[in-house]
Protein backbone atom coordinates (compact mmCIF):
# COMPACT_ATOMS: atom_id res chain seq x y z
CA UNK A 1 101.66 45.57 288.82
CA UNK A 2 102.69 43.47 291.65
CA UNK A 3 103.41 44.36 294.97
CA UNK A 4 107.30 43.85 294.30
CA UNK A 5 107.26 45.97 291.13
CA UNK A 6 105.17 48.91 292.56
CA UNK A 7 108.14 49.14 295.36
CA UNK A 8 110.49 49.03 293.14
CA UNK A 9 108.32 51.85 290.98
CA UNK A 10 108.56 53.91 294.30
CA UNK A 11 112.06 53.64 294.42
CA UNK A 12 112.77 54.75 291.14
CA UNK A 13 110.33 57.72 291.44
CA UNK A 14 111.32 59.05 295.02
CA UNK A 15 115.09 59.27 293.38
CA UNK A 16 113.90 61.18 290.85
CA UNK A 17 111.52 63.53 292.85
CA UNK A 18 114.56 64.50 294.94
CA UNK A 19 117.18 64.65 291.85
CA UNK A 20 115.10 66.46 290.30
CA UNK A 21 115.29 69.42 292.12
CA UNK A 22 118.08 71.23 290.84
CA UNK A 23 116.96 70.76 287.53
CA UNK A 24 119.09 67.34 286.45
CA UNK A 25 116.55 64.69 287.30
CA UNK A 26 119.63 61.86 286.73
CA UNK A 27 121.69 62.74 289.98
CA UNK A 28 121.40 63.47 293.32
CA UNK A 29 123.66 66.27 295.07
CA UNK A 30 124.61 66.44 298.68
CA UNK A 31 121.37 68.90 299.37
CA UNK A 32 119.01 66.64 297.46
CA UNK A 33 119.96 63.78 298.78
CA UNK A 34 120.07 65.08 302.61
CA UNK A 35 116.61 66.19 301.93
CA UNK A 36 115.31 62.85 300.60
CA UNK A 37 116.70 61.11 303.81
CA UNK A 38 115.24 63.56 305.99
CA UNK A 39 111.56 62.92 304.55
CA UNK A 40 112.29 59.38 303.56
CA UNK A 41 114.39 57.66 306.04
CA UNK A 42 114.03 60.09 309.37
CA UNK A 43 114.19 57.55 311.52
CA UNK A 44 117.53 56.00 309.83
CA UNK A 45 119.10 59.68 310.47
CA UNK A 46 117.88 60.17 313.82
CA UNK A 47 119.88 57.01 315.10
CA UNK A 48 123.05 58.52 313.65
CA UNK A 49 125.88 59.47 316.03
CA UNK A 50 127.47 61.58 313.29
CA UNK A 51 125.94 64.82 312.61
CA UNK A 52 127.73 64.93 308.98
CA UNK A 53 126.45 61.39 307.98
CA UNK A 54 125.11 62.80 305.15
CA UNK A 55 128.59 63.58 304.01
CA UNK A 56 129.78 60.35 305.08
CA UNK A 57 127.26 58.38 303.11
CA UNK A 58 127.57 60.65 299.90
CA UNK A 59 131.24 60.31 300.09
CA UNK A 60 131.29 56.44 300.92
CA UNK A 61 128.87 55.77 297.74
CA UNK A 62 129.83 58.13 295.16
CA UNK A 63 131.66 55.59 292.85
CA UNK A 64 132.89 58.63 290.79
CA UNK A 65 133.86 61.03 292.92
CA UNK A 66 131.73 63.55 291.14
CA UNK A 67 130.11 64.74 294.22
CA UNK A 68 126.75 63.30 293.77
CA UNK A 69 124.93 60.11 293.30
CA UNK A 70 122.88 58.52 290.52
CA UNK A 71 120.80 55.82 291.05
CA UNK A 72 122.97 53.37 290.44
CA UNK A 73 125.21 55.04 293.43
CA UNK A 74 122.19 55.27 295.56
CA UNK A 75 120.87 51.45 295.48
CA UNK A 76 123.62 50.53 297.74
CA UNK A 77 122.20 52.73 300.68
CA UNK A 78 118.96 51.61 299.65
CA UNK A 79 120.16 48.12 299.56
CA UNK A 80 122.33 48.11 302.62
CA UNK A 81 119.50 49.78 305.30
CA UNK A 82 117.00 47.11 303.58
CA UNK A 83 120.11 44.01 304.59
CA UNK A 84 119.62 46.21 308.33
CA UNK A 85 116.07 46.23 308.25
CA UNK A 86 115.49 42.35 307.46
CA UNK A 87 117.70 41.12 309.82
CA UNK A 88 115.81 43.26 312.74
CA UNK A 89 112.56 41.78 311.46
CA UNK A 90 114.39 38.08 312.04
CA UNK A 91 115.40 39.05 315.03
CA UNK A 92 111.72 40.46 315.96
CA UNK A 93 109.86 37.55 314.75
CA UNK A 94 112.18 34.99 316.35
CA UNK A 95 111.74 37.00 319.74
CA UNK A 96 107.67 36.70 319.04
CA UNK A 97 107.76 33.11 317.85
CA UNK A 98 106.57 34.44 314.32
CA UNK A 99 107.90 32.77 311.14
């Protein structure tokens, strides 16, 4: 596989690692889903101001109001930190000179 599709493999699989958890491996609930940023994106929750971003996020992407996230529901975090991400790299390599 290419480099693209094996981080997109690792996308799909860490969802599924965490949703999988309480036994529905389709959906992530509010405890799966705090524990999959905690191990996956500590550094993302560390910056956080809010001590119930976890909430926040869950309820700000949950499309259905179900109370958890699929995947689909979950890209957009994925997505949106990614947007975050590049944009510091920009910043970084115009800083440096990089390209």
């Amino acid at each position: 596989m290419t480099e693209l599709e094996n981080c997109m493999e690792s996308l799909i699989k860490i969802f599924h690692r965490y949703a999988d958890e309480d036994g529905d491996a389709t959906t992530l609930t509010k405890k799966e889903l705090k524990k999959l940023m905690e191990a996956e994106l500590p550094t993302f929750l560390k910056t956080q101001k809010n001590p119930k971003a976890v909430d926040s996020i869950l309820k700000d992407l949950d499309q259905n109001k179900d109370d958890k996230l699929d995947f689909e529901e979950f890209l957009p975090l994925v997505v949106g930190l990614s947007m975050a991400c590049e944009k510091c790299y920009m910043l970084h390599n115009k800083k440096t000179g990089k390209k």
